[in-house]
Protein backbone atom coordinates (compact mmCIF):
# COMPACT_ATOMS: atom_id res chain seq x y z
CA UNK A 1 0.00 0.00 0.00
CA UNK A 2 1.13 3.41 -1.17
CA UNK A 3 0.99 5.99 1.84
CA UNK A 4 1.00 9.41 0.87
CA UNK A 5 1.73 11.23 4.51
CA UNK A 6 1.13 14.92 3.32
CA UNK A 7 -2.19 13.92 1.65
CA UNK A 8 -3.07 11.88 4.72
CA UNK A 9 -2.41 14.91 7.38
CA UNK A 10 -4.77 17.38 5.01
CA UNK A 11 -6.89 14.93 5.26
CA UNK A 12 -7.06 14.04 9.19
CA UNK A 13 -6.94 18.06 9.97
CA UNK A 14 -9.74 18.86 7.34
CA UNK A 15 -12.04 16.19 8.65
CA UNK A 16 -11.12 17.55 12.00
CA UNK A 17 -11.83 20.88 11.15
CA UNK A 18 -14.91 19.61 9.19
CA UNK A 19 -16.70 17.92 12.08
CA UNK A 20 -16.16 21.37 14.33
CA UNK A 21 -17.14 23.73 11.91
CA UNK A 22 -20.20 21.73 10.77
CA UNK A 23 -21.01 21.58 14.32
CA UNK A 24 -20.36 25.11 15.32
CA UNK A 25 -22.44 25.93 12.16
CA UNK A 26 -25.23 24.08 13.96
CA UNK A 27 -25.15 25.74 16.91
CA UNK A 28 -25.04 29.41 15.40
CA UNK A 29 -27.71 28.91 12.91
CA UNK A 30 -31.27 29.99 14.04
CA UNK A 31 -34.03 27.64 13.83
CA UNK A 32 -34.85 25.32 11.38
CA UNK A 33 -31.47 23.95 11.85
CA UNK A 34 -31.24 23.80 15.53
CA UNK A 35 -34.86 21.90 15.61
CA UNK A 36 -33.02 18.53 15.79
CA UNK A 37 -30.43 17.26 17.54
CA UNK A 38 -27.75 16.01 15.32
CA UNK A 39 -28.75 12.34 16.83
CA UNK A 40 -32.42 13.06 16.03
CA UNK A 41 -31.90 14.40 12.66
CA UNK A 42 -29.08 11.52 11.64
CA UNK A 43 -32.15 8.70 13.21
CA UNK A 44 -35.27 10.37 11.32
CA UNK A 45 -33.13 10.80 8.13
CA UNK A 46 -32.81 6.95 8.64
CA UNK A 47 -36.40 6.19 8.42
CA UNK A 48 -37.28 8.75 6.25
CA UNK A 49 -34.88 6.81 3.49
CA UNK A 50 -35.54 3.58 4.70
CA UNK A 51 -38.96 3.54 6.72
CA UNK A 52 -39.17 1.96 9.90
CA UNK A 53 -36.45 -0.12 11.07
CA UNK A 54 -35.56 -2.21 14.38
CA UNK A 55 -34.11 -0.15 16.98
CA UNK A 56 -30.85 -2.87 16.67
CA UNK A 57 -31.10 -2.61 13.12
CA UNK A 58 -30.30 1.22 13.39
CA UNK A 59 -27.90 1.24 16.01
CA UNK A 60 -25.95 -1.10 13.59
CA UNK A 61 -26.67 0.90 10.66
CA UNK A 62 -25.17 4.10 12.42
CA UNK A 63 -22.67 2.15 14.45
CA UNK A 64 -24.00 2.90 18.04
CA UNK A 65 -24.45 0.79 21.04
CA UNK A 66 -27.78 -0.70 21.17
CA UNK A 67 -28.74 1.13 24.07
CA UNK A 68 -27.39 4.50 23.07
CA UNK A 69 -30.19 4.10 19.82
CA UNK A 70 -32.76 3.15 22.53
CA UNK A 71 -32.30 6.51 24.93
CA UNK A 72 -31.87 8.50 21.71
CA UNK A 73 -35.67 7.01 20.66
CA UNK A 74 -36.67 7.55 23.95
CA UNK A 75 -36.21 11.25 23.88
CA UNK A 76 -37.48 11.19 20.32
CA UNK A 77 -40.61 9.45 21.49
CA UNK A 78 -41.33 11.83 24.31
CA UNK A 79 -41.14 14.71 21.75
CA UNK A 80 -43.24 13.36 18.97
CA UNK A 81 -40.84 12.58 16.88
CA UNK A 82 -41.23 8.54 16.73
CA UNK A 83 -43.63 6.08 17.25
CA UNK A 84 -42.74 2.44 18.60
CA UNK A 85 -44.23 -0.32 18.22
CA UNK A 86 -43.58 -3.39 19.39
CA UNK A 87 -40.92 -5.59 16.11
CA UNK A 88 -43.51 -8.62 14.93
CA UNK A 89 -39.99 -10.63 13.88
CA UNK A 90 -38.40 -10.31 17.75
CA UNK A 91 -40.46 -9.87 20.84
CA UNK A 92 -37.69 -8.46 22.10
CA UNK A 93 -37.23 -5.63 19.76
CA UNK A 94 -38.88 -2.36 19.09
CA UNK A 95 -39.58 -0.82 15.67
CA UNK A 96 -39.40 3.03 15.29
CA UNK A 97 -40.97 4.95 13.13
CA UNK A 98 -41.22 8.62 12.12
CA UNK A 99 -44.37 10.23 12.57
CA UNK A 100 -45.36 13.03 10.67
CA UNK A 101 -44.44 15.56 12.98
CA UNK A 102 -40.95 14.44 12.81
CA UNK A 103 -40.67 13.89 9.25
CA UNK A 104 -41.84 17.73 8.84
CA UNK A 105 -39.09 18.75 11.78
CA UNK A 106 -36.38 16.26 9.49
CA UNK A 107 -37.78 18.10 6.21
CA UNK A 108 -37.50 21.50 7.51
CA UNK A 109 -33.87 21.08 8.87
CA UNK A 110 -32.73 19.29 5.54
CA UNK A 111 -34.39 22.14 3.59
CA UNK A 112 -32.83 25.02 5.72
CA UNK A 113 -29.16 22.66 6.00
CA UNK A 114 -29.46 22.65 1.68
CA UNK A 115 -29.79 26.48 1.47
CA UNK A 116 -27.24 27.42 3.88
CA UNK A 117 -24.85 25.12 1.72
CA UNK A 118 -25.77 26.21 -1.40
CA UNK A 119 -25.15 30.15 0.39
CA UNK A 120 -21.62 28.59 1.34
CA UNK A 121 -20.78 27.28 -1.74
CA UNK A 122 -21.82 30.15 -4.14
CA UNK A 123 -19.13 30.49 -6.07
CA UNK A 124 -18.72 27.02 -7.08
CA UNK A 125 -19.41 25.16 -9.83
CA UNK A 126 -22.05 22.76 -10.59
CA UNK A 127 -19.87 20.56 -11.59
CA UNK A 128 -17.25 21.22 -8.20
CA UNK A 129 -20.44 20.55 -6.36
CA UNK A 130 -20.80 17.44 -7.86
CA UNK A 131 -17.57 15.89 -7.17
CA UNK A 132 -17.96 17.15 -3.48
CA UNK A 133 -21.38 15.06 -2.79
CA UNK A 134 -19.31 12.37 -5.02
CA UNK A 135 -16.36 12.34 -2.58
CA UNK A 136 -17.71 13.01 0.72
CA UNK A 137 -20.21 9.77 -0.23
CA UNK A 138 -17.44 7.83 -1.02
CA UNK A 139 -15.47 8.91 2.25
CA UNK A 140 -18.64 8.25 4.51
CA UNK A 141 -19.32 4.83 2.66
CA UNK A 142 -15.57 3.53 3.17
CA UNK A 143 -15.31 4.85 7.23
CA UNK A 144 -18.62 2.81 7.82
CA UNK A 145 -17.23 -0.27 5.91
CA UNK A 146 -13.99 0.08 8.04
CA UNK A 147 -16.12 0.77 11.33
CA UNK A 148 -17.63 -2.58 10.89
CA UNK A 149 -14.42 -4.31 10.16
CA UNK A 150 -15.08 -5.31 6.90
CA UNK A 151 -12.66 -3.12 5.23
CA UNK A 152 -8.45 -2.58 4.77
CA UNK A 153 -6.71 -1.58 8.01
């Protein structure tokens, strides 16, 4: 394997940096974006795409502890957000789904989220914005293949 140290310091410091500013972002931006919690937003994103899922089937999906997922829903639950219901394949398990109130809250943050970035990135290209979504896909995609071992390491 061909390790190209300068590239792979840019990279570790701009995902660094990437992580904080997204976050600080977040926390300076009046509401929509601030309706959600980034756990909230990252779960009901989830089901919007997918519909409703097993509570262990999203904790797996966003590589969290089974129980994190299940305080997370809690919370959700308490605010609307979710509805459980008991999962017809395990006794055990709970099935989560987003009600409408949370899909709107999920919709309204994604909405206000795309038109601060397309603000940010103004002056770039279609094309440059493109290869962005392209990249940042492919760099989510290969840290959750390496998360759940299944990856080079």
């Amino acid at each position: 394997m061909v390790r190209d140290e300068a590239a792979l310091g840019t990279i570790e410091t701009q995902v660094a940096m990437l992580i904080r500013l997204g976050e600080a972002t977040r926390r300076s931006s009046p509401r929509p974006h601030r309706a959600l919690d980034r756990a909230a937003y990252v779960i009901l994103r989830l089901l919007q795409e997918s519909g409703p899922q097993n509570v262990s089937a999203v904790a797996n999906r966003l590589n969290l502890d089974g129980s994190t997922v299940t305080r997370q829903v809690s919370a959700m639950h308490r605010d609307g957000l979710v509805h459980r219901s008991p999962d017809p394949e395990d006794g055990r398990g709970t099935v989560i789904a987003a009600t409408e109130r949370g899909l709107t809250q999920v919709d309204a943050v994604s909405r206000a989220r795309r038109e601060l970035y397309d603000t940010m990135l103004k002056d770039w290209t279609s094309q440059e914005r493109k290869e962005l979504a392209a990249v940042l896909e492919r760099l989510t995609r290969d840290m959750d293949t390496h998360i759940k071992g299944r990856g080079p390491r």
